[in-house]
Every structure is written in structure tokens, then in C-alpha cells.
Protein backbone atom coordinates (compact mmCIF):
# COMPACT_ATOMS: atom_id res chain seq x y z
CA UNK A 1 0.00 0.00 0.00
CA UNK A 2 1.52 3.41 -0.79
CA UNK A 3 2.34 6.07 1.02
CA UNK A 4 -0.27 8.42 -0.22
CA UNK A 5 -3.05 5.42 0.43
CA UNK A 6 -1.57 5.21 4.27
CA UNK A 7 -2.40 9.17 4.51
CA UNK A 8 -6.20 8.66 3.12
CA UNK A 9 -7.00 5.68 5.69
CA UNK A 10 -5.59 7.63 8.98
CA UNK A 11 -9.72 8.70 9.69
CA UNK A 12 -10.29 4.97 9.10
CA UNK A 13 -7.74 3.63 11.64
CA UNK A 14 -8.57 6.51 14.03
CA UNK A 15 -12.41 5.50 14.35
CA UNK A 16 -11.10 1.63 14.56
CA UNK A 17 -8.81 1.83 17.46
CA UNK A 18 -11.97 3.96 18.98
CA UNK A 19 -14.66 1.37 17.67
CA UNK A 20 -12.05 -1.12 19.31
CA UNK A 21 -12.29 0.72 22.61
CA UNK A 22 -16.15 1.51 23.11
CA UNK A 23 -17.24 -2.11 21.74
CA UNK A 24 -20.08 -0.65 19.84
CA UNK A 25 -20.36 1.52 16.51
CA UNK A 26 -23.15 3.41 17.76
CA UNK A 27 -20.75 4.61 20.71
CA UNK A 28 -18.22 5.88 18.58
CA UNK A 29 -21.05 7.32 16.70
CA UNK A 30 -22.03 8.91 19.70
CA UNK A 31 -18.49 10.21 21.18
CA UNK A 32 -17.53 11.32 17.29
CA UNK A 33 -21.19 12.99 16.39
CA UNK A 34 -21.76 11.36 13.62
CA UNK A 35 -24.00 7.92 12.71
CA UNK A 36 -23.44 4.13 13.64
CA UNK A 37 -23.56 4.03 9.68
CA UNK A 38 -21.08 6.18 8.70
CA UNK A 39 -18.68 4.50 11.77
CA UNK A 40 -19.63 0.80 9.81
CA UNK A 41 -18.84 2.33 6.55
CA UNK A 42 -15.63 3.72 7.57
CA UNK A 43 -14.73 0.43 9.36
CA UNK A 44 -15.92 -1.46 5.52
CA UNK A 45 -13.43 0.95 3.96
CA UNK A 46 -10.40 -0.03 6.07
CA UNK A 47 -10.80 -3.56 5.97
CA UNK A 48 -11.49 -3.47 1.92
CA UNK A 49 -8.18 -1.62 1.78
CA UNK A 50 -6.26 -3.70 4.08
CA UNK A 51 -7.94 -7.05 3.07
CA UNK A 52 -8.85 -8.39 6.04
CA UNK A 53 -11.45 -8.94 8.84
CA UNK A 54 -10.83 -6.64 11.60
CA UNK A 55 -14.18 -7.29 13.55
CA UNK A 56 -16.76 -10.26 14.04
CA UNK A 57 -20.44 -8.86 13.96
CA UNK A 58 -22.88 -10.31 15.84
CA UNK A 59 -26.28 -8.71 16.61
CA UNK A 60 -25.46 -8.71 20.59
CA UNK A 61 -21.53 -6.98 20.25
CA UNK A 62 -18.23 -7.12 18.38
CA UNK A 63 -15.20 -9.02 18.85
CA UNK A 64 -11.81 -7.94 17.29
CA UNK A 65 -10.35 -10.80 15.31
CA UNK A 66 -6.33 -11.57 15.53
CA UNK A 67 -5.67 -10.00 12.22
CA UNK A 68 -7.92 -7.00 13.95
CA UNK A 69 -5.72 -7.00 16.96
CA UNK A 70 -2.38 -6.81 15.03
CA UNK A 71 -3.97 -3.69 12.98
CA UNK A 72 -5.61 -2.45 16.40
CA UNK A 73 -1.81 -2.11 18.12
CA UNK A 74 -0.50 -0.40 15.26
CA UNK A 75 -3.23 1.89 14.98
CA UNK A 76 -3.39 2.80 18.94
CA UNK A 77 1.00 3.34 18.35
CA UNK A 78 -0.25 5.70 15.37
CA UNK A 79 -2.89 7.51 17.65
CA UNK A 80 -0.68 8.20 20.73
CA UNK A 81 1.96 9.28 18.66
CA UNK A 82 -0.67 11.65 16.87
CA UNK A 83 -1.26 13.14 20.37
CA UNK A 84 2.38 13.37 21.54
CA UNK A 85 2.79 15.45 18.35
CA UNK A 86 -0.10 17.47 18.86
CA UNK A 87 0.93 18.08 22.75
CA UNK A 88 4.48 18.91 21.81
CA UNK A 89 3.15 21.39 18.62
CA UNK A 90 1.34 23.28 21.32
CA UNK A 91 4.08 24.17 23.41
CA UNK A 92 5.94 25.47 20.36
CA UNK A 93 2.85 27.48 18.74
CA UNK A 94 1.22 29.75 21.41
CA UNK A 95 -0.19 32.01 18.55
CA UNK A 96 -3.24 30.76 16.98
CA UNK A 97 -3.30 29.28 13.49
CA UNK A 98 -4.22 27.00 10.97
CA UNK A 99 -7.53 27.06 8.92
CA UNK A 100 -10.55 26.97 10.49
CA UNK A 101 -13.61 25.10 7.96
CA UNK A 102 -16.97 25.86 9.84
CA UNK A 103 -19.99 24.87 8.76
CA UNK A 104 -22.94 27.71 9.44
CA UNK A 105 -26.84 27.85 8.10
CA UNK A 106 -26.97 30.60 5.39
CA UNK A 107 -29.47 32.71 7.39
CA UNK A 108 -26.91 32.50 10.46
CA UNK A 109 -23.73 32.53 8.45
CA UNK A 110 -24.91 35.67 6.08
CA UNK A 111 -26.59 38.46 9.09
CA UNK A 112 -25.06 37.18 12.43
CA UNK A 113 -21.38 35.32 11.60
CA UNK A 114 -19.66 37.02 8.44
CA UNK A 115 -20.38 40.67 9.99
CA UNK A 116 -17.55 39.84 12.68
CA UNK A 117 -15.42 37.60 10.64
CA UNK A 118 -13.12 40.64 8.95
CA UNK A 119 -12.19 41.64 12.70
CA UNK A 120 -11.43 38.13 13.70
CA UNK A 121 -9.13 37.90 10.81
CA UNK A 122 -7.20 41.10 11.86
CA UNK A 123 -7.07 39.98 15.19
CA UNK A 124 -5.52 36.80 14.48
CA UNK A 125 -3.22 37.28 11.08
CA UNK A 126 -2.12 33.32 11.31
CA UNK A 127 -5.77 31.55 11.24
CA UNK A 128 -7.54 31.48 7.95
CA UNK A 129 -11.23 30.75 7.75
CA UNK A 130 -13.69 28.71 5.06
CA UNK A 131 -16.90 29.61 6.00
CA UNK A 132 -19.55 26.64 4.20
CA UNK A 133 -22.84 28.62 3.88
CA UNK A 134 -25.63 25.74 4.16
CA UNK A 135 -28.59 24.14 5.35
CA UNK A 136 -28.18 20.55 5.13
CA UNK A 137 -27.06 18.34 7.94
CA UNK A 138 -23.36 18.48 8.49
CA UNK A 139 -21.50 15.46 9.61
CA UNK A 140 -18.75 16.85 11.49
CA UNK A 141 -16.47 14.16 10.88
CA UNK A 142 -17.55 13.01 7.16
CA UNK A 143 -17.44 16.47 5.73
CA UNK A 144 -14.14 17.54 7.82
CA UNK A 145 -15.65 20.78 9.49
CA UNK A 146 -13.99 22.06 12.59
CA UNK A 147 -16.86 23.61 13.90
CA UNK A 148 -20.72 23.92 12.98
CA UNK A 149 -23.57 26.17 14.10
CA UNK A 150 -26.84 24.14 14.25
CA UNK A 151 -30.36 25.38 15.31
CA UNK A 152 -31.42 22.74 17.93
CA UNK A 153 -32.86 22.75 21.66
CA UNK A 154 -30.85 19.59 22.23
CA UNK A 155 -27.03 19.40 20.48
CA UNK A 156 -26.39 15.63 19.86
CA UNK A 157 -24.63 14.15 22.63
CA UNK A 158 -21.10 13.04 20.64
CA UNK A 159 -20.54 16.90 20.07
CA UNK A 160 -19.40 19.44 22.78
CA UNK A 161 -20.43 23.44 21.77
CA UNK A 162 -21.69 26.09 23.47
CA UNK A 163 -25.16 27.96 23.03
CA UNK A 164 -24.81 31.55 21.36
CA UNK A 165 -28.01 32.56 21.04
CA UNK A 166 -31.67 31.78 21.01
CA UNK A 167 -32.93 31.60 17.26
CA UNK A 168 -36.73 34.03 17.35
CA UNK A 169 -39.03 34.52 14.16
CA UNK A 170 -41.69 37.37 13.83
CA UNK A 171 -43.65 38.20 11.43
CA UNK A 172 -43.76 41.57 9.66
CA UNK A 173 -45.06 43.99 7.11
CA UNK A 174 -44.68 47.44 5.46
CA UNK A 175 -46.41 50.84 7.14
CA UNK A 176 -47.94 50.71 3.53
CA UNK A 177 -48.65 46.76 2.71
CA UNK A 178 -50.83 47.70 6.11
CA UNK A 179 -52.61 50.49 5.34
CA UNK A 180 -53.49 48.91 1.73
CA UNK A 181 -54.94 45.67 3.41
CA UNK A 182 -55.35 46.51 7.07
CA UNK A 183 -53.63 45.36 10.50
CA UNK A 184 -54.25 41.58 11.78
CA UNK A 185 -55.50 41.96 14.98
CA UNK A 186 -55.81 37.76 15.60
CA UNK A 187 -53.90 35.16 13.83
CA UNK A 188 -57.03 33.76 11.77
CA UNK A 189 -56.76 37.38 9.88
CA UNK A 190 -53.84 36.03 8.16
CA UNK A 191 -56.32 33.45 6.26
CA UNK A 192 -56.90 36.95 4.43
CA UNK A 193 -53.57 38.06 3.52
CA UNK A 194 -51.01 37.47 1.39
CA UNK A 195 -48.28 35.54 3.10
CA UNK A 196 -44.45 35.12 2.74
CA UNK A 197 -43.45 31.61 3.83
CA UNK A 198 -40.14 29.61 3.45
CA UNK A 199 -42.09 26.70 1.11
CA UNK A 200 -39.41 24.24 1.35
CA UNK A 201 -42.46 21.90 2.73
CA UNK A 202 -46.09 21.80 3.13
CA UNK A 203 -46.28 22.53 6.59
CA UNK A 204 -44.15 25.77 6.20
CA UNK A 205 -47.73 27.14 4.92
CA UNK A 206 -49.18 26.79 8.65
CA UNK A 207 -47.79 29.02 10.99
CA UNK A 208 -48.22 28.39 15.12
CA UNK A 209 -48.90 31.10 17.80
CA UNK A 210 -48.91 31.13 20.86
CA UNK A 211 -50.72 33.28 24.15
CA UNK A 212 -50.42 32.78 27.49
CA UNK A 213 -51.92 29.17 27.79
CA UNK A 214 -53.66 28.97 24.32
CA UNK A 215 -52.30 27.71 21.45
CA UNK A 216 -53.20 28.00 17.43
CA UNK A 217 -52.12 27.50 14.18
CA UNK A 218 -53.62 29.13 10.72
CA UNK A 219 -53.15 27.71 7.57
CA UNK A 220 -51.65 30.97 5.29
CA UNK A 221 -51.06 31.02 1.95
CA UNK A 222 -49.65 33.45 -0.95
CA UNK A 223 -48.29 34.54 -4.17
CA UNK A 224 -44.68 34.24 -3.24
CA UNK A 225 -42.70 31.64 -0.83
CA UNK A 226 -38.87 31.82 -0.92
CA UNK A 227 -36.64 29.63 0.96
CA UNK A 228 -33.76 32.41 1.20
CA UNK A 229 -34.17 35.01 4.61
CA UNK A 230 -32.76 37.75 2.71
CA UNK A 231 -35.39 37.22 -0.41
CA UNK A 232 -38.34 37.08 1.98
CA UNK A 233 -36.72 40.57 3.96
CA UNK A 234 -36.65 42.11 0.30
CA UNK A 235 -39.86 40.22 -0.84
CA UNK A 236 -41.70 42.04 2.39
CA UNK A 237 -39.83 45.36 2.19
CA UNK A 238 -41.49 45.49 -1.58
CA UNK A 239 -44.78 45.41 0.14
CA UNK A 240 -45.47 42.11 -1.38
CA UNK A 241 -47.21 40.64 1.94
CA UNK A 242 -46.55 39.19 5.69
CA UNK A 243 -43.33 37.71 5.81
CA UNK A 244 -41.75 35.08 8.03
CA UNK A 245 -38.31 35.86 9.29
CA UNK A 246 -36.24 35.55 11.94
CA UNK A 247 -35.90 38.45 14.54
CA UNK A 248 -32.14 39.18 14.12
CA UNK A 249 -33.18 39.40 10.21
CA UNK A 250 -36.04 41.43 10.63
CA UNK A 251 -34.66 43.77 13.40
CA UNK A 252 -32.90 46.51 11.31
CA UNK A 253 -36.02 47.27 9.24
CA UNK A 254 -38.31 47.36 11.85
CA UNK A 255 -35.87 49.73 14.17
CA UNK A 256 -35.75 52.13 10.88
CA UNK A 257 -39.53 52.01 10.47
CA UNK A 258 -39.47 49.79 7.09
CA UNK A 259 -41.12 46.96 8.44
CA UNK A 260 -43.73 47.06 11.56
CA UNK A 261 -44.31 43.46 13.50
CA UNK A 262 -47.70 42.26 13.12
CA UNK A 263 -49.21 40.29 15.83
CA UNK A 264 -46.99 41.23 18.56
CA UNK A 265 -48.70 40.03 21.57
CA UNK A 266 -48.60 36.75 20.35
CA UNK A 267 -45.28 34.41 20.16
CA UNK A 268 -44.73 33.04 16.50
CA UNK A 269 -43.24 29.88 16.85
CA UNK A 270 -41.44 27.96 13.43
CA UNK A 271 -40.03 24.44 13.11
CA UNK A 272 -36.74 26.41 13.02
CA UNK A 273 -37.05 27.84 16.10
CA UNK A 274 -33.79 27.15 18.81
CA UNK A 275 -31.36 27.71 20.23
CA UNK A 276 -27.79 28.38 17.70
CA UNK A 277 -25.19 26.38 18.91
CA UNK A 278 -21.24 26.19 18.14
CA UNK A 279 -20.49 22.53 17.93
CA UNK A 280 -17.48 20.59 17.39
CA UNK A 281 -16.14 17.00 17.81
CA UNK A 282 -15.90 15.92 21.71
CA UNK A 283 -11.91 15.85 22.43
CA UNK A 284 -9.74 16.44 25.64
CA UNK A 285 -7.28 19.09 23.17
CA UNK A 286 -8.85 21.73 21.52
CA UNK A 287 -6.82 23.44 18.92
CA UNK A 288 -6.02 27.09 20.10
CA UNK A 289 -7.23 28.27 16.65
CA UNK A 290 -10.79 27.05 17.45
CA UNK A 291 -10.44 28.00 21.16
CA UNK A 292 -9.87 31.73 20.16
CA UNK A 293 -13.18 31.49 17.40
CA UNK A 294 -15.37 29.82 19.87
CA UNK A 295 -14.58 32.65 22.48
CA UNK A 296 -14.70 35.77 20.30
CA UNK A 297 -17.94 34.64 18.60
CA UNK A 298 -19.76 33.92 22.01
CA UNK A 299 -18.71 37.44 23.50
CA UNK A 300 -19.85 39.34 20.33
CA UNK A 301 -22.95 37.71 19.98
CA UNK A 302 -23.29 38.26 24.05
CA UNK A 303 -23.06 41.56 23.67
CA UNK A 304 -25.13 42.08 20.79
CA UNK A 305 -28.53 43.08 22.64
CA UNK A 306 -30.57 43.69 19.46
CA UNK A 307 -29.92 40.04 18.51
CA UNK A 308 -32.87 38.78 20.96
CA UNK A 309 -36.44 39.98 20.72
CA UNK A 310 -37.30 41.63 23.75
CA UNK A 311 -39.99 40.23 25.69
């Protein structure tokens, strides 16, 4: 096997001395935050390249076989010397650097991340940044991201993070789209309006509200749905309707008077609703680069008051 073939399999032999360890794929799963069938399929891969049976699969556990346990000691000699490497690199490289690829939803990434970016990258002249604008589902380890911001209540238990913000949606309207068609004054009004909604799905069409104890939800509908934040912000500044959009989005116009919140003494609740969260793959060493990212991201959006709607 060459050289170059060695270098591709090192994520392989990583998750196999850990697969080794916890006895169970969906463990490593777990402790890497990814799925029990990406850990089986990078498992597959290895032994496929090495041409061998490393484990014996039963439905109750798995048991290493010898050829396993010959690869398993070389791999666990690869992975401490990986560490020793990464602990002696540290005492020689107090500054910061490296690239950083983080994986942010394009909403998030576009109004809330990016505007502090160009300061970071002052601040630290080492560290370079690929910022991956996009809504899918990132696996951390598949995709190679360093970090990810994902709108959850509950981060998946194999990641560490730490919660920036909690994610708020109103719904708004021109001064004028108003005084054409008139003020909702109770969520079933909106049966008479035209609507901006995301439109990825069918239940993106039925918005939920919420009051004290009771609880609705009104079917809306209209001419235009857009699955892009900023095209529904334009779509509703061009007095095309109601739009969906989430508060840190919508804030700017409706502090300069272009947009007024409709239905403010209800809560507008969204199936992207949540709290934004800076994950990254549970480990005992953090590289400084993302240590310095995680921090200065947290204590900007901290301080950023007009990020939350008020209550």
C-alpha cells in the first residue's frame, strides 16, 4: 500500500482503534457525532483496503479478530503518537493558526457570523477561515468541518459546543402593505392576507402562535414563498405581503420604520425555532485556533442586545 493510500485511511484507523475501545459503533457514533452508519462504513473501507477482517459482527456486540488485533496495536502506536505530536506542537505554537472550515446555516452565516469575521481575521493574522454557507445536515467528521452552528434545543450528545443565542421569528409587514390591506388583529386574519413563507415543505404554509396558555395554528397562503431570509426581507420590504423571518433578520427594518411586527402580543413559533449552537467533535485538546473562534464569537454575539427579541 503506498504512502499516499496510508495518509487517506488515517480517519479509518482513528475511528477503529476507537470502535475497538467503546465495543459498539453506535458509541463511537455517539463520542464522534456522527451515525453508527457512517462508523460501519468507515470500518468497511479499512478492511477493503487492508484485506482483512478486523471485527466479528454479531447482533449482541463485536469481537476484534487476531488479524484485527495486530492492525488495532498499530493503529493505537499511530494515535498516541498523533497526540504526543499534537501536545508537543502546542508548546511550540502559542499564537493561533491553521484554517478553520466551519460549517454555518446561510441565514446565520450571512446576518449574524460574516459581519464579525473581517475583525477576527485582523485579530488573528495566522488563522484562515472557510466559512460553508448551508442548510443541510453536516457530519462533522464526514465532511471535515472544525466547527458547525446548528439550530437545535438539544445538540447531539457526541458533540461538545456552546449555546450563542436563542434563534426568534416574527412576522412583519410594510407601514404601507398595512394600510393597503389593514392590520391583523388575531392570527385567523392572516387566512386573508397574502403571506411570505419559506415553502421548502407543506407545513411551512401553517404558521403556530402562541398566548399565554392557548395555542393556534392558521393555515396561510400566498403569491410568493422563498426559501432564502434575505429574499423574503426584500420580498416584504417590496410590500409584497406578511413575511416570516427571523428576529435578528427582521430587526434593522423594523428599528428604521421599514417593516412594523404584526401580531406582537402573540409568540410566533417555526419548526426552526432554537437555540444556535457552536459545535465541534468531543476531544480532551482543543486546537487554540478554534479555542480563540469559539470565544470571540460567544462574547460578540453576548453583547449584541438587538440580537434577541425583547420580551
Amino acid at each position: 500500500m503506498s504512502t499516499n493510500q496510508n495518509l487517506n485511511l488515517l480517519n479509518e484507523m482513528v475511528t477503529f482503534v476507537k470502535v475497538v475501545e467503546t465495543g459498539s459503533f453506535s458509541e463511537t457514533a455517539r463520542q464522534f457525532g456522527t451515525t453508527p452508519s457512517a462508523i460501519s462504513r468507515a470500518i468497511s473501507r479499512l478492511e477493503k483496503a487492508l484485506g482483512t477482517r478486523l471485527l466479528q459482527r454479531t447482533t449482541r456486540k463485536l469481537r476484534i479478530s487476531e488479524s484485527g488485533q495486530a492492525v488495532y496495536d498499530r493503529c493505537l502506536d499511530m494515535v498516541n503518537a498523533a497526540q504526543a505530536v499534537m501536545e508537543s506542537s502546542e508548546k511550540f505554537h502559542s499564537e493561533p493558526q491553521g484554517q478553520i472550515r466551519m460549517s454555518v446555516p446561510k441565514a446565520v452565516g450571512h446576518y449574524l457570523i460574516h459581519p464579525y469575521l473581517p475583525e477576527f481575521l485582523r485579530l488573528y493574522p495566522k488563522i484562515d477561515i472557510q466559512l460553508l454557507l448551508e442548510d443541510r445536515y453536516v457530519d462533522l467528521i464526514e465532511d471535515q468541518v472544525d466547527l458547525a452552528i446548528r439550530i437545535t434545543e438539544k445538540p447531539h450528545d457526541g458533540l461538545m459546543g456552546r449555546k450563542l443565542l436563542e434563534i426568534d421569528h416574527v412576522i412583519c409587514a410594510t407601514p404601507e402593505y398595512l394600510s393597503r390591506f389593514g392590520t391583523p388583529q388575531h392570527p385567523h386574519d392572516l387566512k386573508e392576507h397574502q403571506c411570505i413563507y419559506l415553502g421548502e415543505q407543506a407545513i411551512d404554509s401553517k404558521w403556530k402562535f402562541q398566548q399565554g396558555n392557548k395555542s393556534l395554528s392558521v393555515h396561510v397562503k400566498g403569491r410568493y414563498a422563498a426559501n432564502h431570509t434575505g429574499v423574503r426581507l426584500d420580498a416584504a420590504l417590496q410590500h409584497l405581503g406578511i413575511a416570516s423571518l427571523p428576529f435578528f433578520v427582521a430587526n434593522k427594518a423594523m428599528k428604521n420604520k421599514q417593516l412594523v411586527q404584526v401580531l406582537p402580543d402573540w409568540y410566533f413559533k417555526t419548526y426552526y425555532s432554537g437555540g444556535a449552537w457552536l459545535l465541534y467533535p468531543a476531544t480532551k485538546h482543543l486546537p487554540p485556533k478554534l479555542k480563540v473562534l469559539i470565544e470571540f464569537l460567544a462574547q460578540k454575539l453576548e453583547q449584541e442586545p438587538t440580537l434577541l427579541r425583547p420580551d
